[in-house]
C-alpha atoms as a PDB file:
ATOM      1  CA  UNK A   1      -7.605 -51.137 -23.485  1.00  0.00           C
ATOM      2  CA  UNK A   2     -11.627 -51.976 -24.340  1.00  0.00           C
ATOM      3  CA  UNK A   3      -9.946 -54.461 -27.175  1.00  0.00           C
ATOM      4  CA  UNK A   4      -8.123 -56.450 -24.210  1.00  0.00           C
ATOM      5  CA  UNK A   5     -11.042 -56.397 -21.998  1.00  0.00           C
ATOM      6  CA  UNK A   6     -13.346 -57.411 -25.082  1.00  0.00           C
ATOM      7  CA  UNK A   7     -10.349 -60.280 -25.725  1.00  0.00           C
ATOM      8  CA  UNK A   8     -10.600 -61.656 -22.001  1.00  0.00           C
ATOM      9  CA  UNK A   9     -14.490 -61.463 -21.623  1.00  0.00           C
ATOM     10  CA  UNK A  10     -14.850 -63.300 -24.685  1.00  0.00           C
ATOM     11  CA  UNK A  11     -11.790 -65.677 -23.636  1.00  0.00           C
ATOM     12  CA  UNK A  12     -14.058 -66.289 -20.304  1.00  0.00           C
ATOM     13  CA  UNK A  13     -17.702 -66.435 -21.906  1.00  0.00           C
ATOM     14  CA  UNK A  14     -15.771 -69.156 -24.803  1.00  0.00           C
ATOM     15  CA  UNK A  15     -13.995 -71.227 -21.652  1.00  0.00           C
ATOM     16  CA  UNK A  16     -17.331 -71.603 -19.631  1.00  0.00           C
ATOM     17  CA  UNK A  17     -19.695 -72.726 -22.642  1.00  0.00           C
ATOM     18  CA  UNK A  18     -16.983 -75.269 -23.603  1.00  0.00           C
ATOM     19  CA  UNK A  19     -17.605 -76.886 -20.568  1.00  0.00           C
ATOM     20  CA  UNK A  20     -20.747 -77.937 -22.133  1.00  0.00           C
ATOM     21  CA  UNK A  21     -18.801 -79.871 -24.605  1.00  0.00           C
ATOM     22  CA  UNK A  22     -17.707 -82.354 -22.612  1.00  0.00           C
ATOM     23  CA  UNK A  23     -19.458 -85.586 -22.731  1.00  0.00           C
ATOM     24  CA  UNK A  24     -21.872 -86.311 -19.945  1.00  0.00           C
ATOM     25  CA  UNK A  25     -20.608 -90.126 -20.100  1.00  0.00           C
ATOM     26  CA  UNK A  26     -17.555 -90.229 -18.244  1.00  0.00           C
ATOM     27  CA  UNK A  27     -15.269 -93.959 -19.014  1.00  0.00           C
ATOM     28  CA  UNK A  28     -12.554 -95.049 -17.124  1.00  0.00           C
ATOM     29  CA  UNK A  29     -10.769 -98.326 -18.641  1.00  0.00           C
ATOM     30  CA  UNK A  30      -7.773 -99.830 -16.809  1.00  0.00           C
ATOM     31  CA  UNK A  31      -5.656-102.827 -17.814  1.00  0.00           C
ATOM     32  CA  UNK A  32      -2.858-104.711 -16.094  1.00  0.00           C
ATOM     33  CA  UNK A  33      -0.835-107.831 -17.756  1.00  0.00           C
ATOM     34  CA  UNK A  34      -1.347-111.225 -15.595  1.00  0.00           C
ATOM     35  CA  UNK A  35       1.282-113.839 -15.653  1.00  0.00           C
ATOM     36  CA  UNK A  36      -1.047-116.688 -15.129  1.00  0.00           C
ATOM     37  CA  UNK A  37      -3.782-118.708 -17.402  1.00  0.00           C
ATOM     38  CA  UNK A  38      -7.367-116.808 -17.990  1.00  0.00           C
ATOM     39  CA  UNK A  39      -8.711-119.959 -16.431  1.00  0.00           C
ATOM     40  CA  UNK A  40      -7.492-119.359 -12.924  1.00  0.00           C
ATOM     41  CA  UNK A  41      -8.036-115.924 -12.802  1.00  0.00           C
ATOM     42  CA  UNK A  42     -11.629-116.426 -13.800  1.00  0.00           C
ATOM     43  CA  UNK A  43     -11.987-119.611 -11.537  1.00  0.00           C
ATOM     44  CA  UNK A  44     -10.479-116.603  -8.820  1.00  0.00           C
ATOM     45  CA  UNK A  45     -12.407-113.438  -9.050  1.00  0.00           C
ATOM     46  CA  UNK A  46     -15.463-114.818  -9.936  1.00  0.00           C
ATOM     47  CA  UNK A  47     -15.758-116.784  -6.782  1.00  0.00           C
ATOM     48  CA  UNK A  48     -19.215-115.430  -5.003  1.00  0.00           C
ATOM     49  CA  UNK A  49     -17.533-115.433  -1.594  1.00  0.00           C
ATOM     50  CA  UNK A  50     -14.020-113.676  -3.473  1.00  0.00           C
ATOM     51  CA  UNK A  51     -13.294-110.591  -1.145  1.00  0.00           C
ATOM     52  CA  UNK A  52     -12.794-108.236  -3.790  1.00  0.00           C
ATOM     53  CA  UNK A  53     -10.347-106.309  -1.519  1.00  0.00           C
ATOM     54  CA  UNK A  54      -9.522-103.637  -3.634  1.00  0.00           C
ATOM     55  CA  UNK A  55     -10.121-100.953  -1.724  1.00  0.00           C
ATOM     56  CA  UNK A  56     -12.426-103.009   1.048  1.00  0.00           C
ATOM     57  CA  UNK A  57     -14.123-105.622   1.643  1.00  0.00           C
ATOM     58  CA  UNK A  58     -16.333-106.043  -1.227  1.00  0.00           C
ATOM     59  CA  UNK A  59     -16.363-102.803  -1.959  1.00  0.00           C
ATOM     60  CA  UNK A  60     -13.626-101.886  -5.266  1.00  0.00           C
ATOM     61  CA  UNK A  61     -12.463 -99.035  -5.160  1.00  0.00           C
ATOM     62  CA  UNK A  62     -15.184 -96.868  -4.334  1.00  0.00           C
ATOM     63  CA  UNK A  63     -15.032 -94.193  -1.145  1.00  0.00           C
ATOM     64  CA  UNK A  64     -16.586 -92.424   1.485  1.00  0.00           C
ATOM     65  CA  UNK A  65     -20.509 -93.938   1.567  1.00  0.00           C
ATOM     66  CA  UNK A  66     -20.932 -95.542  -2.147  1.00  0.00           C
ATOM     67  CA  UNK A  67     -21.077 -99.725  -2.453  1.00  0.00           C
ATOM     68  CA  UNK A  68     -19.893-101.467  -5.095  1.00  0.00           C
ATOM     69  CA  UNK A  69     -21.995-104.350  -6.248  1.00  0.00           C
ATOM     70  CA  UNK A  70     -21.055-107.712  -8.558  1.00  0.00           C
ATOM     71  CA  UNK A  71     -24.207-107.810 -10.597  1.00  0.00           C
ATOM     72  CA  UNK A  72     -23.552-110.516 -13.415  1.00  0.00           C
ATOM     73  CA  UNK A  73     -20.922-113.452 -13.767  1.00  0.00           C
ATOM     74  CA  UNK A  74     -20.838-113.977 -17.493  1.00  0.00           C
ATOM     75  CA  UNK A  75     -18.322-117.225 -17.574  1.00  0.00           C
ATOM     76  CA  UNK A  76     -18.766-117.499 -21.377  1.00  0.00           C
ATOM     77  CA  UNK A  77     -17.449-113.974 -21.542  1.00  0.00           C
ATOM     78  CA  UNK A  78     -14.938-114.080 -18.738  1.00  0.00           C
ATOM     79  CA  UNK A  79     -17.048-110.524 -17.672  1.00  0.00           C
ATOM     80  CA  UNK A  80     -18.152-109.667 -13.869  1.00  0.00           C
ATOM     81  CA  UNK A  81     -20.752-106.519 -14.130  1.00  0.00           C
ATOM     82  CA  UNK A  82     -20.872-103.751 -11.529  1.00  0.00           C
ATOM     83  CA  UNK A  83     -22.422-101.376  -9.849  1.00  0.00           C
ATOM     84  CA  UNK A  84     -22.225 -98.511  -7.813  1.00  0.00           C
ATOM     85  CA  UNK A  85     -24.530 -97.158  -5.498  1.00  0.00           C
ATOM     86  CA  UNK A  86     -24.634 -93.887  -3.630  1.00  0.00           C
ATOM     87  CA  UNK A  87     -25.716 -93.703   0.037  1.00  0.00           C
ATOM     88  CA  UNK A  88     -28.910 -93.242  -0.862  1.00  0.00           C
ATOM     89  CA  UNK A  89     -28.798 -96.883  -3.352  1.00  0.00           C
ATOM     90  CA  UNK A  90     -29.158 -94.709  -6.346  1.00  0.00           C
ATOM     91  CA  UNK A  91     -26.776 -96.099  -9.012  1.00  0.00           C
ATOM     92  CA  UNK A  92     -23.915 -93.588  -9.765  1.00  0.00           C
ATOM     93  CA  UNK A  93     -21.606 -95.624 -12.245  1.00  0.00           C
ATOM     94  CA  UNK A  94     -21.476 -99.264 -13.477  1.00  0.00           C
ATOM     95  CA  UNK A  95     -18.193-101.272 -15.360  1.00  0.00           C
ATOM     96  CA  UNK A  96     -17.559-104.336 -15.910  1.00  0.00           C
ATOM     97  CA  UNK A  97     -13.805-106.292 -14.661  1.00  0.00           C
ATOM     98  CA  UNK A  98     -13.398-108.868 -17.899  1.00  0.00           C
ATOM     99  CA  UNK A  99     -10.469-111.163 -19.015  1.00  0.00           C
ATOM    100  CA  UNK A 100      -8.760-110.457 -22.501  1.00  0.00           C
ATOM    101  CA  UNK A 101      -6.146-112.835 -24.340  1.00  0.00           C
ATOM    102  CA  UNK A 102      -3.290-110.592 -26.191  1.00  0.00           C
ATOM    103  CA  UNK A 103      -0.401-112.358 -28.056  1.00  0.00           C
ATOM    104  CA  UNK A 104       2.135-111.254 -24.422  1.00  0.00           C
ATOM    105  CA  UNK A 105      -0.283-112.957 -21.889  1.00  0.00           C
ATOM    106  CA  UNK A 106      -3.319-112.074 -20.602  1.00  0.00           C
ATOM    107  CA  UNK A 107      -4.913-108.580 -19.566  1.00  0.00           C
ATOM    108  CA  UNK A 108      -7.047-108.008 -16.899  1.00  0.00           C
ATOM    109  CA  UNK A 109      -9.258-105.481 -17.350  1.00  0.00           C
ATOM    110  CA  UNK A 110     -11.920-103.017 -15.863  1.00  0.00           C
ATOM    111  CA  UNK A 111     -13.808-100.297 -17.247  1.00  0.00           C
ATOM    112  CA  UNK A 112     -16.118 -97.726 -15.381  1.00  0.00           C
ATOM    113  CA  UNK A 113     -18.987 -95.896 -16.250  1.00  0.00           C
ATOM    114  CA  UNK A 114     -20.535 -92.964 -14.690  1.00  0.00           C
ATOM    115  CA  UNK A 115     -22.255 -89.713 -15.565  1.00  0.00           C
ATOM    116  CA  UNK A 116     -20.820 -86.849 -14.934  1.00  0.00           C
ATOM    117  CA  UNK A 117     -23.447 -83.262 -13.173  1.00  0.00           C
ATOM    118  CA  UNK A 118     -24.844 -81.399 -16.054  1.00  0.00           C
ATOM    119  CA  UNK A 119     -24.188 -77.941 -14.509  1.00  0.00           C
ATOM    120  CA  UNK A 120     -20.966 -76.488 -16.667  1.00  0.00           C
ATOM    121  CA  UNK A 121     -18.472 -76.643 -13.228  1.00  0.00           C
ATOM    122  CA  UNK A 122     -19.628 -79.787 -11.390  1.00  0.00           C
ATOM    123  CA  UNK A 123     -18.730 -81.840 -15.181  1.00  0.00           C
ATOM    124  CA  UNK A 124     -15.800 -80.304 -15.029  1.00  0.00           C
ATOM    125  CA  UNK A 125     -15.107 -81.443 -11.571  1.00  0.00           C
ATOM    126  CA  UNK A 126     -16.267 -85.124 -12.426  1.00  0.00           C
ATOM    127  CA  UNK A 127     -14.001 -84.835 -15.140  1.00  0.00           C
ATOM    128  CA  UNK A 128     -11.359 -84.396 -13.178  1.00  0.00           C
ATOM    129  CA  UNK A 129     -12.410 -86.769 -10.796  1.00  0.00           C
ATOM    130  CA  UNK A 130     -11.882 -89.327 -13.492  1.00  0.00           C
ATOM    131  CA  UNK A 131      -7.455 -89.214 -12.966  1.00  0.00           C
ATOM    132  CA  UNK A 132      -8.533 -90.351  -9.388  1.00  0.00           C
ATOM    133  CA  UNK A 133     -10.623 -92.686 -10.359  1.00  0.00           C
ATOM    134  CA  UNK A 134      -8.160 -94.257 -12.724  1.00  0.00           C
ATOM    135  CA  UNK A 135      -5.398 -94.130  -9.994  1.00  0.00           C
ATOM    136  CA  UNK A 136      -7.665 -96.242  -7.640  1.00  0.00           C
ATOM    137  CA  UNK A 137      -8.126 -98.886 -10.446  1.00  0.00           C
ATOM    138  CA  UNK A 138      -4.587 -99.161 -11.436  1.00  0.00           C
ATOM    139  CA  UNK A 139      -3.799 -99.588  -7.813  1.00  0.00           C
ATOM    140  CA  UNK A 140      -6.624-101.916  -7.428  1.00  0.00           C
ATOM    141  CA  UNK A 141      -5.807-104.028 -10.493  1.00  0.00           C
ATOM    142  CA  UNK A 142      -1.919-104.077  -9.065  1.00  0.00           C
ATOM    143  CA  UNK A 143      -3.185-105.341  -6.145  1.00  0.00           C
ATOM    144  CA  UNK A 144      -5.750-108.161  -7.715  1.00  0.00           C
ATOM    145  CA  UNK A 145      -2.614-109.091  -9.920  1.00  0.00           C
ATOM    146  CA  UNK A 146      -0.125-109.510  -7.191  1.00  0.00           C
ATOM    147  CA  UNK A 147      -2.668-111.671  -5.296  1.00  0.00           C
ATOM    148  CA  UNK A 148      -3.606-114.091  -8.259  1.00  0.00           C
ATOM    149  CA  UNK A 149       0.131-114.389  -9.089  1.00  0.00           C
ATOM    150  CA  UNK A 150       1.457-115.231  -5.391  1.00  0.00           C
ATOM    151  CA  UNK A 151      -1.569-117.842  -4.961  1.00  0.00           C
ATOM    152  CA  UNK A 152      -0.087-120.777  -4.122  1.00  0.00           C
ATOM    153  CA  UNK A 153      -1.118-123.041  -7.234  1.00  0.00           C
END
């Protein structure tokens, strides 16, 4: 019996300190295939006054309180930098939404940054956090693609 209870403490101590291996940088990247040229899709999102109605007026896909914020329009790059603020305006996460050629068409891309609590639990949590995340982008990018593809040309 005190080799089983040995077995499962150390099972428990070895679960919680691996927490601590997971990387404080959390990345979410998210790509959908556009039928249409990189050139109107650029000429789209990076519009200053483009709603960015993925999730909101100007606001992505972020929730509750946070703002999402274009920061850069790099046109030589086909790259639109982000950031997100808490309700407070600290920065919690930036990404970047950015244009790629592949052999099939063209991907539209965006990739998201944040960093996850130190405490063992709370990474763990914004860990997890990261499927939602990724949900909200692929809806988000669905959503951008549908748009750009049913604009009247």
């Amino acid at each position: 019996m005190k080799k089983i209870i040995a077995i499962i403490i150390v099972t428990l101590i070895s679960a919680f300190l691996g927490l601590f291996i997971l990387p404080l940088e959390v990345e979410t990247l998210r790509w959908i295939t556009v039928e249409t040229s990189k050139q109107d899709v650029w000429n789209e999102i990076s519009q200053e006054d483009y709603s960015w109605s993925w999730g909101g007026s100007k606001t992505l896909w972020v929730e509750g309180n946070a703002t999402f914020e274009v920061t850069e329009r790099n046109e030589d790059d086909f790259e639109i930098l982000f950031i997100v603020r808490n309700k407070e305006l600290q920065e919690i996460g930036s990404g970047k939404v950015y244009l790629e050629k592949i052999p099939e068409g063209l991907w539209l891309r965006c990739e998201y940054i944040y960093t996850a609590d130190y405490a063992p639990f709370a990474r763990l949590q914004d860990w997890l956090h990261r499927g939602e995340v990724a949900i909200k982008l692929d809806e988000a990018l669905l959503r951008m693609k549908t748009d750009l593809e049913n604009k009247p040309k």
